[in-house]
PDB file of N, CA and C in Angstrom:
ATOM      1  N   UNK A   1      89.729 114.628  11.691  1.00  0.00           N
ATOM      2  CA  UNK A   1      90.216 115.981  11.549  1.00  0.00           C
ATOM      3  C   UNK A   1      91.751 116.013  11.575  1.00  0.00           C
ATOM      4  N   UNK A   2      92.349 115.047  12.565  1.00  0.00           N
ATOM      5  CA  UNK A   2      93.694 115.380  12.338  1.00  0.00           C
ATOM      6  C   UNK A   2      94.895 114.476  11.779  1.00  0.00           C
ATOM      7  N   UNK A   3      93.748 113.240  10.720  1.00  0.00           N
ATOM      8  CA  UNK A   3      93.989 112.808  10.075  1.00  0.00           C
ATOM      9  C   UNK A   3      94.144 113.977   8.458  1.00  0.00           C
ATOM     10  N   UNK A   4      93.452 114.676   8.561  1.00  0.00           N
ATOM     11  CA  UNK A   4      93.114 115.441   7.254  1.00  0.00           C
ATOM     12  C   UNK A   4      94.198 116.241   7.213  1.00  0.00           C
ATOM     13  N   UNK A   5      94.582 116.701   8.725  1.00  0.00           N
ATOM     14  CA  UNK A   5      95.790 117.853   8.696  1.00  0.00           C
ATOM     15  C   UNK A   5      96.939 117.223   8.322  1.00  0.00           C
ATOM     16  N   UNK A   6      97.563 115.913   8.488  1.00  0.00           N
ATOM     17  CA  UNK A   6      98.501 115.377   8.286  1.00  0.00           C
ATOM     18  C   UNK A   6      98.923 114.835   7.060  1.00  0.00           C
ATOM     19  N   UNK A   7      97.841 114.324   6.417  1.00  0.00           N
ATOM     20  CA  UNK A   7      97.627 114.335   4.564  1.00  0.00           C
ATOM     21  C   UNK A   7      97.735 116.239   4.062  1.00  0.00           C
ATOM     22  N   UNK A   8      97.034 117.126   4.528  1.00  0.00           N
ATOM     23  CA  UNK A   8      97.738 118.473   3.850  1.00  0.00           C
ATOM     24  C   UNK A   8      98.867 118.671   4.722  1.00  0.00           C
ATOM     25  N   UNK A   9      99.675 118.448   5.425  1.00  0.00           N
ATOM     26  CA  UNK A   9     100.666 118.646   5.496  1.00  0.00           C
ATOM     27  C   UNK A   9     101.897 117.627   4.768  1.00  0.00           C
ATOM     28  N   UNK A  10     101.709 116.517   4.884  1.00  0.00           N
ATOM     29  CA  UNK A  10     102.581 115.557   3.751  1.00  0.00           C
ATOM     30  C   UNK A  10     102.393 116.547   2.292  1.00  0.00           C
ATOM     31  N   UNK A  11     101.548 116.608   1.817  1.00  0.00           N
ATOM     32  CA  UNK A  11     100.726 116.652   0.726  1.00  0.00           C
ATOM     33  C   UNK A  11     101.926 118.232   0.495  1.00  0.00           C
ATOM     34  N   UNK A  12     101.880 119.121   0.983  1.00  0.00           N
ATOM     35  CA  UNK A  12     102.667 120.330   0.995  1.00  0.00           C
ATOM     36  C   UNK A  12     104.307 120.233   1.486  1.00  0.00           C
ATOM     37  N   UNK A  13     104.607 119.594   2.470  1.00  0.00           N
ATOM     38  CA  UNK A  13     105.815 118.960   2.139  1.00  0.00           C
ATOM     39  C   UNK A  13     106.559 118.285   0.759  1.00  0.00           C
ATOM     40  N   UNK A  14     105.662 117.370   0.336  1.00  0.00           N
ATOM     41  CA  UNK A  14     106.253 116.603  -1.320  1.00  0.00           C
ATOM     42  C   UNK A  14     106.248 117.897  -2.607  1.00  0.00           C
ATOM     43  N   UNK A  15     105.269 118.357  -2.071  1.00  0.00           N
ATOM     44  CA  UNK A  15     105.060 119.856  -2.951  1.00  0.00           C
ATOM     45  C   UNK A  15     106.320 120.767  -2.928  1.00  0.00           C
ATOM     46  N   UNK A  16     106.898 121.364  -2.238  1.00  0.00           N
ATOM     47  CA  UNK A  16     107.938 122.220  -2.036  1.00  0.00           C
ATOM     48  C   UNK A  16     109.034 121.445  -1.165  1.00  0.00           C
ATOM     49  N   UNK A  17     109.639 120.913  -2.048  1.00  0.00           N
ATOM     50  CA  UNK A  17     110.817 120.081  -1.552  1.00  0.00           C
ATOM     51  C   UNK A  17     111.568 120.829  -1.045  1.00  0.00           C
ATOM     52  N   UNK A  18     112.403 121.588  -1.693  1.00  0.00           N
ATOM     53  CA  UNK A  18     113.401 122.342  -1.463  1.00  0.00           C
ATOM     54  C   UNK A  18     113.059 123.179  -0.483  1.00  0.00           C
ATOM     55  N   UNK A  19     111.834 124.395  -0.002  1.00  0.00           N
ATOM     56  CA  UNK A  19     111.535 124.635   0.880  1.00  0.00           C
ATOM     57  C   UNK A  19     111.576 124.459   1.988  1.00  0.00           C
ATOM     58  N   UNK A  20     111.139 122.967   2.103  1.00  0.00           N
ATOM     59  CA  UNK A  20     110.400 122.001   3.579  1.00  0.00           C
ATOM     60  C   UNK A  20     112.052 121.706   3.458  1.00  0.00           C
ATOM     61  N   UNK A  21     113.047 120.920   2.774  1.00  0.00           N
ATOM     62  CA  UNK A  21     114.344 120.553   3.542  1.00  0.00           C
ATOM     63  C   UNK A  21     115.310 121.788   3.648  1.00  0.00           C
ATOM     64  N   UNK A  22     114.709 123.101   4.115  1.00  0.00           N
ATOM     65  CA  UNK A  22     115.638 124.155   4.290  1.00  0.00           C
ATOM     66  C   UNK A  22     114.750 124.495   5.696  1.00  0.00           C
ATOM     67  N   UNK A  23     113.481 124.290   5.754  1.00  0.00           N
ATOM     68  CA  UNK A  23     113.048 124.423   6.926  1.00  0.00           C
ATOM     69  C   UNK A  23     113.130 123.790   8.002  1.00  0.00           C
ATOM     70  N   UNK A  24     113.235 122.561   7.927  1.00  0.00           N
ATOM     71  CA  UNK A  24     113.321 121.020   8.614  1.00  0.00           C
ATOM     72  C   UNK A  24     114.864 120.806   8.982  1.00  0.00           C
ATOM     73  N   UNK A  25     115.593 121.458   8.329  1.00  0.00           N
ATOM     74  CA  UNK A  25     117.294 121.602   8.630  1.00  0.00           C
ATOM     75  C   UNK A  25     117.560 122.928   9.368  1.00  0.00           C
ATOM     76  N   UNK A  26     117.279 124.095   9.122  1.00  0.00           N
ATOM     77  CA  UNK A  26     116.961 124.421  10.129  1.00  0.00           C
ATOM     78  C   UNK A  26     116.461 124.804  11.369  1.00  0.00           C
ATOM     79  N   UNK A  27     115.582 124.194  11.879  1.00  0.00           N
ATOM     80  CA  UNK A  27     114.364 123.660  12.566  1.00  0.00           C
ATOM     81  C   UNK A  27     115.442 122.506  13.680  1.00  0.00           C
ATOM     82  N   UNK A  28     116.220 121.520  13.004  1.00  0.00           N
ATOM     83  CA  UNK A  28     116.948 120.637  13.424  1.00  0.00           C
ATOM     84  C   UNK A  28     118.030 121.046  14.071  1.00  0.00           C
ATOM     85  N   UNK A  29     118.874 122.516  13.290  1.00  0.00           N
ATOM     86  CA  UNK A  29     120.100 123.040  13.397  1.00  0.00           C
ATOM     87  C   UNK A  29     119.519 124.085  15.065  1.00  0.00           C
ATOM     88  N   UNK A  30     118.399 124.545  15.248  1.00  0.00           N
ATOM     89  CA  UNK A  30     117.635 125.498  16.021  1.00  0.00           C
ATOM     90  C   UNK A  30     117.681 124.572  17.574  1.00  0.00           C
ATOM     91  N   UNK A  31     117.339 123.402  17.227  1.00  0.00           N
ATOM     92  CA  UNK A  31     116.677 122.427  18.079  1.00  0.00           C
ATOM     93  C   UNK A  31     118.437 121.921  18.935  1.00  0.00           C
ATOM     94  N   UNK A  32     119.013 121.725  18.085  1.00  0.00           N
ATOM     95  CA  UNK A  32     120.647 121.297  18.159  1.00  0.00           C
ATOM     96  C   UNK A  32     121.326 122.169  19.344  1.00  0.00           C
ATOM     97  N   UNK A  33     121.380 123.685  18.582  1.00  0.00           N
ATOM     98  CA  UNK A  33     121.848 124.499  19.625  1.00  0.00           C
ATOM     99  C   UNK A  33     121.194 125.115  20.931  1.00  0.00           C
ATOM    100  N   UNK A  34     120.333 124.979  20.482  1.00  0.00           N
ATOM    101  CA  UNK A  34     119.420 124.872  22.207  1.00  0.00           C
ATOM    102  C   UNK A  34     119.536 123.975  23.043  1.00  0.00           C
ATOM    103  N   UNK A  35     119.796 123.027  23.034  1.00  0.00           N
ATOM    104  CA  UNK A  35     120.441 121.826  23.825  1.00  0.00           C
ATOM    105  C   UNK A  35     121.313 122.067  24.266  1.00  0.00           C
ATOM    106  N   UNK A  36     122.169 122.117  23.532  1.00  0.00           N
ATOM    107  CA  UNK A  36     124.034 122.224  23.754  1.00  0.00           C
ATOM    108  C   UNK A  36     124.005 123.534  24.957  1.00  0.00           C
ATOM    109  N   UNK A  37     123.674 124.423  24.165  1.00  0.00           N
ATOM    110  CA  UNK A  37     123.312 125.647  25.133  1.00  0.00           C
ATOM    111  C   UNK A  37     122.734 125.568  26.724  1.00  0.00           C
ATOM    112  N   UNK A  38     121.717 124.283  26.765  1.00  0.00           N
ATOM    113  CA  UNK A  38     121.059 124.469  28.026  1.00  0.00           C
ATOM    114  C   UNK A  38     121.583 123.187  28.642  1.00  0.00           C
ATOM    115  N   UNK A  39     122.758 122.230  27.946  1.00  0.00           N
ATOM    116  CA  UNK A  39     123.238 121.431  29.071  1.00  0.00           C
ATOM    117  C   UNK A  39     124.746 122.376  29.257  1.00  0.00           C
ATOM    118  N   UNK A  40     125.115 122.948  28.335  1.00  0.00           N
ATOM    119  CA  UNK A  40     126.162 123.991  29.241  1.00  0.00           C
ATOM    120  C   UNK A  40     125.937 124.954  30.259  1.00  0.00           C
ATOM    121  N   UNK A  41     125.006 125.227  30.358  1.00  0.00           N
ATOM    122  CA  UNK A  41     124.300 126.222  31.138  1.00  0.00           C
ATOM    123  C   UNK A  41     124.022 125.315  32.433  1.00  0.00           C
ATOM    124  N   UNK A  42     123.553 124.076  32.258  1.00  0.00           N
ATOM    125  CA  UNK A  42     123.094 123.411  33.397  1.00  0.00           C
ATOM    126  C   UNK A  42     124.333 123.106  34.025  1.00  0.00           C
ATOM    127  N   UNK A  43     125.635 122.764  33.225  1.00  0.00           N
ATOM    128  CA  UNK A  43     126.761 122.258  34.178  1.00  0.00           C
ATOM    129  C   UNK A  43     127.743 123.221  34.403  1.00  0.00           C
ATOM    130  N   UNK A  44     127.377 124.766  34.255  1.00  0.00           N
ATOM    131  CA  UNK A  44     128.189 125.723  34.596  1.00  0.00           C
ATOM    132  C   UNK A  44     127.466 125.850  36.320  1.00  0.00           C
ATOM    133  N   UNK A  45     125.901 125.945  36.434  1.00  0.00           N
ATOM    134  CA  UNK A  45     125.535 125.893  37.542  1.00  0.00           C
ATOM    135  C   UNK A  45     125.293 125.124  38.576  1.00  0.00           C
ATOM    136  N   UNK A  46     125.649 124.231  38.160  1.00  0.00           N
ATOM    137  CA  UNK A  46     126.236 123.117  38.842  1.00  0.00           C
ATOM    138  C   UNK A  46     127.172 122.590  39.640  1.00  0.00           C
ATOM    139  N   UNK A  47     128.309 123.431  39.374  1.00  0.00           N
ATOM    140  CA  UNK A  47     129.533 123.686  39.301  1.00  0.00           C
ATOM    141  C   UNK A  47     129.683 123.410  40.977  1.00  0.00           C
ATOM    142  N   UNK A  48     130.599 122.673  41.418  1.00  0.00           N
ATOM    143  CA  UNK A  48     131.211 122.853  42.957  1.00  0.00           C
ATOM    144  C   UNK A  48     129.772 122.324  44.251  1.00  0.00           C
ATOM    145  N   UNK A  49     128.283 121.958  43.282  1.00  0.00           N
ATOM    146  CA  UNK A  49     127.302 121.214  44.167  1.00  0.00           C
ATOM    147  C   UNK A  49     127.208 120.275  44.853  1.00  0.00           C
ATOM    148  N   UNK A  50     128.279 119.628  43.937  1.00  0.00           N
ATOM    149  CA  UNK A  50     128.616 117.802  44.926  1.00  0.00           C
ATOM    150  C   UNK A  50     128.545 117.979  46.022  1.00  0.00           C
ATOM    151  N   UNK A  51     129.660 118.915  46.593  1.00  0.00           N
ATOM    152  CA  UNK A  51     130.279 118.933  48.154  1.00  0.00           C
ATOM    153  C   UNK A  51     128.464 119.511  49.195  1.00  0.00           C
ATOM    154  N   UNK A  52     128.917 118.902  50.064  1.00  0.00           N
ATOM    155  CA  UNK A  52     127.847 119.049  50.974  1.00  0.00           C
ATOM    156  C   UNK A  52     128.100 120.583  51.298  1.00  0.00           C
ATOM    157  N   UNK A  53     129.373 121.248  51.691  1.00  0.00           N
ATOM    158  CA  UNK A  53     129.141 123.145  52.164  1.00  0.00           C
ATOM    159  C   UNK A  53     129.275 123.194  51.105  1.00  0.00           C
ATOM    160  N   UNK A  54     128.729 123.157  50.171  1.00  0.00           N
ATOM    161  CA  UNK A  54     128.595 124.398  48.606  1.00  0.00           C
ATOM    162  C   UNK A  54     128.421 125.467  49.004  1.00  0.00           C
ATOM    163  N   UNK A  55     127.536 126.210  49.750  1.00  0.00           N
ATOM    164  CA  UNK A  55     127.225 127.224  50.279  1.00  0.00           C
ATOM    165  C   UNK A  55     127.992 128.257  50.583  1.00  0.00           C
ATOM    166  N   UNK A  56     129.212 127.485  51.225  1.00  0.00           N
ATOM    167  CA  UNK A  56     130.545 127.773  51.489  1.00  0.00           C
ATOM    168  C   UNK A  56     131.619 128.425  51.102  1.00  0.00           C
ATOM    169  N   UNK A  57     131.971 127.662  49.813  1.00  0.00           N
ATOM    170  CA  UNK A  57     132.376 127.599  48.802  1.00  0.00           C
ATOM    171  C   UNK A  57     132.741 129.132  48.209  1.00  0.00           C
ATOM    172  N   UNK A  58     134.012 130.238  48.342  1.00  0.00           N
ATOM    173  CA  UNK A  58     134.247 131.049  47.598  1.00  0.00           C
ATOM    174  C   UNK A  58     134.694 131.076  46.541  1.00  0.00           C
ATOM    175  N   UNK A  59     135.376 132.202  45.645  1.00  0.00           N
ATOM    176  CA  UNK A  59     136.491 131.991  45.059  1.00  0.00           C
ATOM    177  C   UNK A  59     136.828 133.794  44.707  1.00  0.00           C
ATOM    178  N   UNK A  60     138.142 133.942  45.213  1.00  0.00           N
ATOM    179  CA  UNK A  60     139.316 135.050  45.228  1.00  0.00           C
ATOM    180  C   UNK A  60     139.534 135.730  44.011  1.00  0.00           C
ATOM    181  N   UNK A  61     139.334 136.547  43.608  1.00  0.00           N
ATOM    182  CA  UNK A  61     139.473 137.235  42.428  1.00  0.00           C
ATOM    183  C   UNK A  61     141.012 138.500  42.876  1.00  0.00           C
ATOM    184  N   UNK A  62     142.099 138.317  41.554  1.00  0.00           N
ATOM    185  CA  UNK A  62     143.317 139.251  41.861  1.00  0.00           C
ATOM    186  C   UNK A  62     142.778 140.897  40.660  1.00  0.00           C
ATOM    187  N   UNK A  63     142.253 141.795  41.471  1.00  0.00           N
ATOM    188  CA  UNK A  63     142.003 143.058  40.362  1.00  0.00           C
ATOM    189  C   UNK A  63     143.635 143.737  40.357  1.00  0.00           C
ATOM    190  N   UNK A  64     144.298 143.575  39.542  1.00  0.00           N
ATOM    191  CA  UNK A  64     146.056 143.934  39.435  1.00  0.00           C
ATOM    192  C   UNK A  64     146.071 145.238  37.735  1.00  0.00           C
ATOM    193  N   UNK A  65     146.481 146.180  38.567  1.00  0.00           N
ATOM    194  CA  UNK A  65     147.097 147.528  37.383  1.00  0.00           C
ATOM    195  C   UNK A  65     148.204 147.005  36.899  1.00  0.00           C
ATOM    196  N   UNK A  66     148.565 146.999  35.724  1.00  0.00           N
ATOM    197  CA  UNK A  66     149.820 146.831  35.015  1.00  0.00           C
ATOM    198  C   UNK A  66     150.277 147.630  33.788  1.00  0.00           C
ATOM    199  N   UNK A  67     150.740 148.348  33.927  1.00  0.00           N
ATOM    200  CA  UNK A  67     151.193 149.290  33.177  1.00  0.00           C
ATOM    201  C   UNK A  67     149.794 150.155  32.331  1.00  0.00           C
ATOM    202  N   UNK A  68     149.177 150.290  33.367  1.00  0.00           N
ATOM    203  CA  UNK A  68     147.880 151.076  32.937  1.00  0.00           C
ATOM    204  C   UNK A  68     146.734 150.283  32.216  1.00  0.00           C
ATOM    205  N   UNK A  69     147.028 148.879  32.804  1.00  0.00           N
ATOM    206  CA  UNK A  69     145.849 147.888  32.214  1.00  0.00           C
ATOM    207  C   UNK A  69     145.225 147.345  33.234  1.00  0.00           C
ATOM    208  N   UNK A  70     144.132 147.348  33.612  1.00  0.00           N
ATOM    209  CA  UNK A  70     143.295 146.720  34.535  1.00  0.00           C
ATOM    210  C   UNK A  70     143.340 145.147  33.941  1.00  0.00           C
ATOM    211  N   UNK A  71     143.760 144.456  35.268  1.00  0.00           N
ATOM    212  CA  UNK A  71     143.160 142.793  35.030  1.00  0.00           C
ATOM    213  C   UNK A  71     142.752 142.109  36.363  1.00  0.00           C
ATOM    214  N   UNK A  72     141.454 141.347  35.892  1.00  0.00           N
ATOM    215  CA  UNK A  72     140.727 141.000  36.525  1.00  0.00           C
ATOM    216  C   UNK A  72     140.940 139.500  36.598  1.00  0.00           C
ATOM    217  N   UNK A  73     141.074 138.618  37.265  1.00  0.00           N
ATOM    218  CA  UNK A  73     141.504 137.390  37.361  1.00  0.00           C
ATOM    219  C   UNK A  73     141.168 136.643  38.300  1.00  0.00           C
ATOM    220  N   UNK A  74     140.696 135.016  37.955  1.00  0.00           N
ATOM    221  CA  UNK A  74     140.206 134.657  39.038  1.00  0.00           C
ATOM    222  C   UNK A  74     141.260 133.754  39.625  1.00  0.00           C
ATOM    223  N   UNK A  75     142.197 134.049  39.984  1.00  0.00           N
ATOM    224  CA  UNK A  75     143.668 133.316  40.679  1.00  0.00           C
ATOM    225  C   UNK A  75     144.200 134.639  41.533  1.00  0.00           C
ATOM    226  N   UNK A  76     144.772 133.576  42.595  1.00  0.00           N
ATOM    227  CA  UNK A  76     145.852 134.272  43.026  1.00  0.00           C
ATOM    228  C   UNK A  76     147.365 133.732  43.308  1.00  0.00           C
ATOM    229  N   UNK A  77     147.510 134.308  44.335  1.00  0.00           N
ATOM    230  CA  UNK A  77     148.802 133.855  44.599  1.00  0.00           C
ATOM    231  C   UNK A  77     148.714 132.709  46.181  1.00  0.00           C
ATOM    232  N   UNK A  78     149.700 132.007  46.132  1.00  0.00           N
ATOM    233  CA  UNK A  78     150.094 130.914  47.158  1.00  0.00           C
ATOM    234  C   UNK A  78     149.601 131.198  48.639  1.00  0.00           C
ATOM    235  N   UNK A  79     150.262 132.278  48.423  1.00  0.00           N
ATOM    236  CA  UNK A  79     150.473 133.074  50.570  1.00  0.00           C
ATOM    237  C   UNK A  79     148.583 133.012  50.565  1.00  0.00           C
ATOM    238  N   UNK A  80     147.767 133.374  49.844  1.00  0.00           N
ATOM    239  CA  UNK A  80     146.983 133.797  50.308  1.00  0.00           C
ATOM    240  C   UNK A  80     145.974 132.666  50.863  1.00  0.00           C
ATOM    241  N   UNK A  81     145.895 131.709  50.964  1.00  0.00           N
ATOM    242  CA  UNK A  81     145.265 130.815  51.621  1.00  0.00           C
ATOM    243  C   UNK A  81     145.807 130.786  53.405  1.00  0.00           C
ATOM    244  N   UNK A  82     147.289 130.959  53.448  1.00  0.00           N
ATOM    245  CA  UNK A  82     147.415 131.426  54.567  1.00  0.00           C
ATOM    246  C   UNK A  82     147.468 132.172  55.382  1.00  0.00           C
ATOM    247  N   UNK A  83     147.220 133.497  54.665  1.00  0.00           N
ATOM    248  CA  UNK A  83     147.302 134.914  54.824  1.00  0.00           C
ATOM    249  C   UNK A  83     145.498 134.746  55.210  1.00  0.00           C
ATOM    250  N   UNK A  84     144.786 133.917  54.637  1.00  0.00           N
ATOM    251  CA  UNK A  84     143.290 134.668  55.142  1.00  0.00           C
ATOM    252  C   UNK A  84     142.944 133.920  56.610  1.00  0.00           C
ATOM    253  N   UNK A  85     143.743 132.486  56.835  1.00  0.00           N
ATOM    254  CA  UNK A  85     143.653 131.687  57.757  1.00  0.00           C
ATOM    255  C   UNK A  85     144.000 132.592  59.276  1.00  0.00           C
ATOM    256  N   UNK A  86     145.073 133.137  58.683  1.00  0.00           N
ATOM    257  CA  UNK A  86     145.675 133.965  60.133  1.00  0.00           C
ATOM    258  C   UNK A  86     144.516 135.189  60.222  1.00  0.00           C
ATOM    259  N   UNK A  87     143.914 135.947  59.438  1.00  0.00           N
ATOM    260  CA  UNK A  87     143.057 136.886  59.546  1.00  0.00           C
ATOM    261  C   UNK A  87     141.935 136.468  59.923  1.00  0.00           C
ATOM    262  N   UNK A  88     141.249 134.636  59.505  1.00  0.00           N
ATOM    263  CA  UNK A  88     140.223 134.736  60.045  1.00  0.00           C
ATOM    264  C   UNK A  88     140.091 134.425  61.515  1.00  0.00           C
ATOM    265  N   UNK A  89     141.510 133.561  62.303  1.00  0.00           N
ATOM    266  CA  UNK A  89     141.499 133.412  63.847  1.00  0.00           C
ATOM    267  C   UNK A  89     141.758 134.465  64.394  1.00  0.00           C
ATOM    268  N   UNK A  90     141.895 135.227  63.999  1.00  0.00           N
ATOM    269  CA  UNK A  90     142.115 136.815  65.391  1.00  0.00           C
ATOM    270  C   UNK A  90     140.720 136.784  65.730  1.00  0.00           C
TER     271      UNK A  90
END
C-alpha cells in the first residue's frame, strides 16, 4: 500500500514539474524560516541563564520626556548602580 502511494506520488511529481519545484521550494523556504525563527527565539530566552542567580537578574529601564517625546530605554546612567546600593542598605 505504501509502496503504491509513493509510485503515484513520483508518478505526479515528473508530471507537473514546474508545479512540484515551486512547491518543494517553498515548502524548503517555509521549513528554513521556522528554524531560524525558533533558534532565535530559543537564544533570546536564554539570555543571562548561565549564571546560577538568574532569578536575580534585573534590568533598569530610563522612561525620559524630551521635548515632548517619550523614550523608553533600556540604559541608564552611571550613579545609578550606586544610588540603588545606598537605597537598598537603609
Amino acid at each position: 500500500m505504501l509502496k503504491n502511494y509513493i509510485k503515484v506520488a513520483l508518478r505526479n511529481l515528473i508530471k507537473n514539474k514546474a508545479f512540484s519545484i515551486i512547491n518543494i521550494t517553498g515548502l524548503a523556504c517555509g521549513l528554513a524560516c521556522f528554524l531560524l525563527i525558533a533558534i532565535y527565539v530559543l537564544d533570546e530566552i536564554s539570555y543571562d541563564r548561565f549564571n546560577q542567580n538568574a532569578e536575580r537578574i534585573y534590568r533598569i529601564n530610563s522612561d525620559i520626556r524630551f521635548g515632548g517625546t517619550d523614550l523608553h530605554l533600556p540604559v541608564t546612567s552611571d550613579m545609578m548602580g550606586a544610588t540603588l546600593k545606598k537605597i537598598t542598605r537603609k
